[in-house]
Protein backbone atom coordinates (compact mmCIF):
# COMPACT_ATOMS: atom_id res chain seq x y z
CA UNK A 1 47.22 25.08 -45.83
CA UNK A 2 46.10 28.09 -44.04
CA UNK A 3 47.04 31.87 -43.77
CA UNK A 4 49.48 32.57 -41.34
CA UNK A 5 46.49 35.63 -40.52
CA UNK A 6 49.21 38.34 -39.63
CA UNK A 7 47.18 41.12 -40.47
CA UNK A 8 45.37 40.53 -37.30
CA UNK A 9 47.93 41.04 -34.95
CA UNK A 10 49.97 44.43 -34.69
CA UNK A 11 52.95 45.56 -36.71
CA UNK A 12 54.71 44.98 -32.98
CA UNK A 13 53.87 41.77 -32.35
CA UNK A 14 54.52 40.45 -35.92
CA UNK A 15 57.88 42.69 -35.51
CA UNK A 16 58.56 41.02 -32.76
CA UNK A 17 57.58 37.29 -34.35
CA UNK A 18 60.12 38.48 -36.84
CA UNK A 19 62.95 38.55 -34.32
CA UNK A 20 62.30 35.31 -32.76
CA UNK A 21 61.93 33.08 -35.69
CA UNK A 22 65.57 34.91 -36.95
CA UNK A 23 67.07 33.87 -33.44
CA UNK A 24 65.21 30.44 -33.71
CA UNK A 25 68.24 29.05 -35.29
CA UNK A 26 71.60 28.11 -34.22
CA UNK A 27 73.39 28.83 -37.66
CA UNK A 28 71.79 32.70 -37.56
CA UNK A 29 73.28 32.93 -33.79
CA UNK A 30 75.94 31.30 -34.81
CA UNK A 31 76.82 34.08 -37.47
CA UNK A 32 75.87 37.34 -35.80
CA UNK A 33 78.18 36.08 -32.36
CA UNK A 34 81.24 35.89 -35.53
CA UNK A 35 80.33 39.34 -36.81
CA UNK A 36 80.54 40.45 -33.07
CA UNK A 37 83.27 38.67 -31.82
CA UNK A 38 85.42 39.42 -35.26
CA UNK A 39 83.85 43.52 -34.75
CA UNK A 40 84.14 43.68 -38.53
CA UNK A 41 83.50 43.00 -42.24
CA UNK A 42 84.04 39.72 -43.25
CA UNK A 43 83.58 38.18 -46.46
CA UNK A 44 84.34 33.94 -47.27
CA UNK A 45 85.75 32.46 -43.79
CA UNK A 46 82.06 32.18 -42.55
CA UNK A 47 81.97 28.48 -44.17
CA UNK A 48 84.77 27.55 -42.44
CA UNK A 49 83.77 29.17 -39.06
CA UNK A 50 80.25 28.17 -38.82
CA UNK A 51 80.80 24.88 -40.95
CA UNK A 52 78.22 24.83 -43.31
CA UNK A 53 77.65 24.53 -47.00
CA UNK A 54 78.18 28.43 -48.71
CA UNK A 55 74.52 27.82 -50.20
CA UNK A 56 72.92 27.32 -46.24
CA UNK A 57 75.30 30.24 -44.92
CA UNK A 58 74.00 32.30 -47.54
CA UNK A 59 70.53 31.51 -47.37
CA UNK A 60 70.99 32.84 -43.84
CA UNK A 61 72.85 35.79 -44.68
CA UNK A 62 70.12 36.85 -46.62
CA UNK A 63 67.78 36.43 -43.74
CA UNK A 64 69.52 38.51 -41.54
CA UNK A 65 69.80 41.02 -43.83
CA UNK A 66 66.44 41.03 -44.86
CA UNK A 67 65.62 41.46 -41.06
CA UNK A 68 68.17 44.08 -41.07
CA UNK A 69 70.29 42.89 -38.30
CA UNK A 70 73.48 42.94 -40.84
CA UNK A 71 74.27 44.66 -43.91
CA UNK A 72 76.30 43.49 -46.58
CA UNK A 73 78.84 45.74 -48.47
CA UNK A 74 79.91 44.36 -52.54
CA UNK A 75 83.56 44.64 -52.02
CA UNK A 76 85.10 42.97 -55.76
CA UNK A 77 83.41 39.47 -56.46
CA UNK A 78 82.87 38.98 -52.70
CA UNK A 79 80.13 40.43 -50.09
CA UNK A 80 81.69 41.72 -46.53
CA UNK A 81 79.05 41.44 -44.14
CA UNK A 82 78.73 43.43 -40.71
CA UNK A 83 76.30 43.92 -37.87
CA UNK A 84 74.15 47.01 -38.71
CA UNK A 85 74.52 48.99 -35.32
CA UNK A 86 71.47 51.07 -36.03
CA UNK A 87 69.12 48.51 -36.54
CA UNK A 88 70.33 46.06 -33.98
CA UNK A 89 69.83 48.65 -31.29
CA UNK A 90 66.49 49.30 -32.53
CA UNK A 91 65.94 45.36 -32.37
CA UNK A 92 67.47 45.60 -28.74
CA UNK A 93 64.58 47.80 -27.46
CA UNK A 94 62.05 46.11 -29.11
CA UNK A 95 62.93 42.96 -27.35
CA UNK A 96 63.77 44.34 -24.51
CA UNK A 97 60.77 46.38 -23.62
CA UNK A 98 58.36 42.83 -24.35
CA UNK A 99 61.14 40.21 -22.56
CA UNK A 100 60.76 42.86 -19.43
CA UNK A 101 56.80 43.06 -19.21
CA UNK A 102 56.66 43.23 -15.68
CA UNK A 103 54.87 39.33 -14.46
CA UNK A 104 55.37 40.01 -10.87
CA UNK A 105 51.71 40.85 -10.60
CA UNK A 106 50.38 38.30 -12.04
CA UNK A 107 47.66 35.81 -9.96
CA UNK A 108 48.51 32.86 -11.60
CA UNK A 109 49.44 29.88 -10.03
């Protein structure tokens, strides 16, 4: 199996790479539309709102977090999870600046 070769593209693109495979599934939009909707910490009910084993929730807790679109918060024997403002913005921009490159002037068919 080959080298995914990141080190050849920019720390943008592969930034950017790093967004879309965290969006590319429904569980992980799933989650952060909770942690909007909900505009709070929450700890166990994601299980029961998303409907998935706690072992595939957490699996992509952790890669949200990693990403740093949510941060988690050790509150007793339970984690409380919440969109990180600061980063999500920063993620906002990102996106929006390449999902806005202006095509209009393009000559292809």
């Amino acid at each position: 199996m080959g080298l995914a070769k990141t080190e050849i593209f920019t720390d943008l693109q592969n930034e950017i790479a790093r967004y879309a495979k965290v969006f590319g599934h429904p569980a992980r939009v799933a989650i952060l539309e909770h942690l909007y909707k909900i505009d709070t910490c929450v700890c166990g009910d994601l299980v029961q709102e998303i409907g998935l084993a706690q072992p595939t929730i957490s699996q992509h807790l952790k890669e949200l977090k990693h990403l740093g679109l949510i941060k988690g918060q050790v509150e007793g024997t339970s984690v409380c999870y919440c969109i990180d403002a600061e980063n999500w913005a920063k993620m906002k921009s990102i996106m929006f600046t390449f999902l806005n490159q202006d095509v209009s002037k393009s000559n292809c068919c």
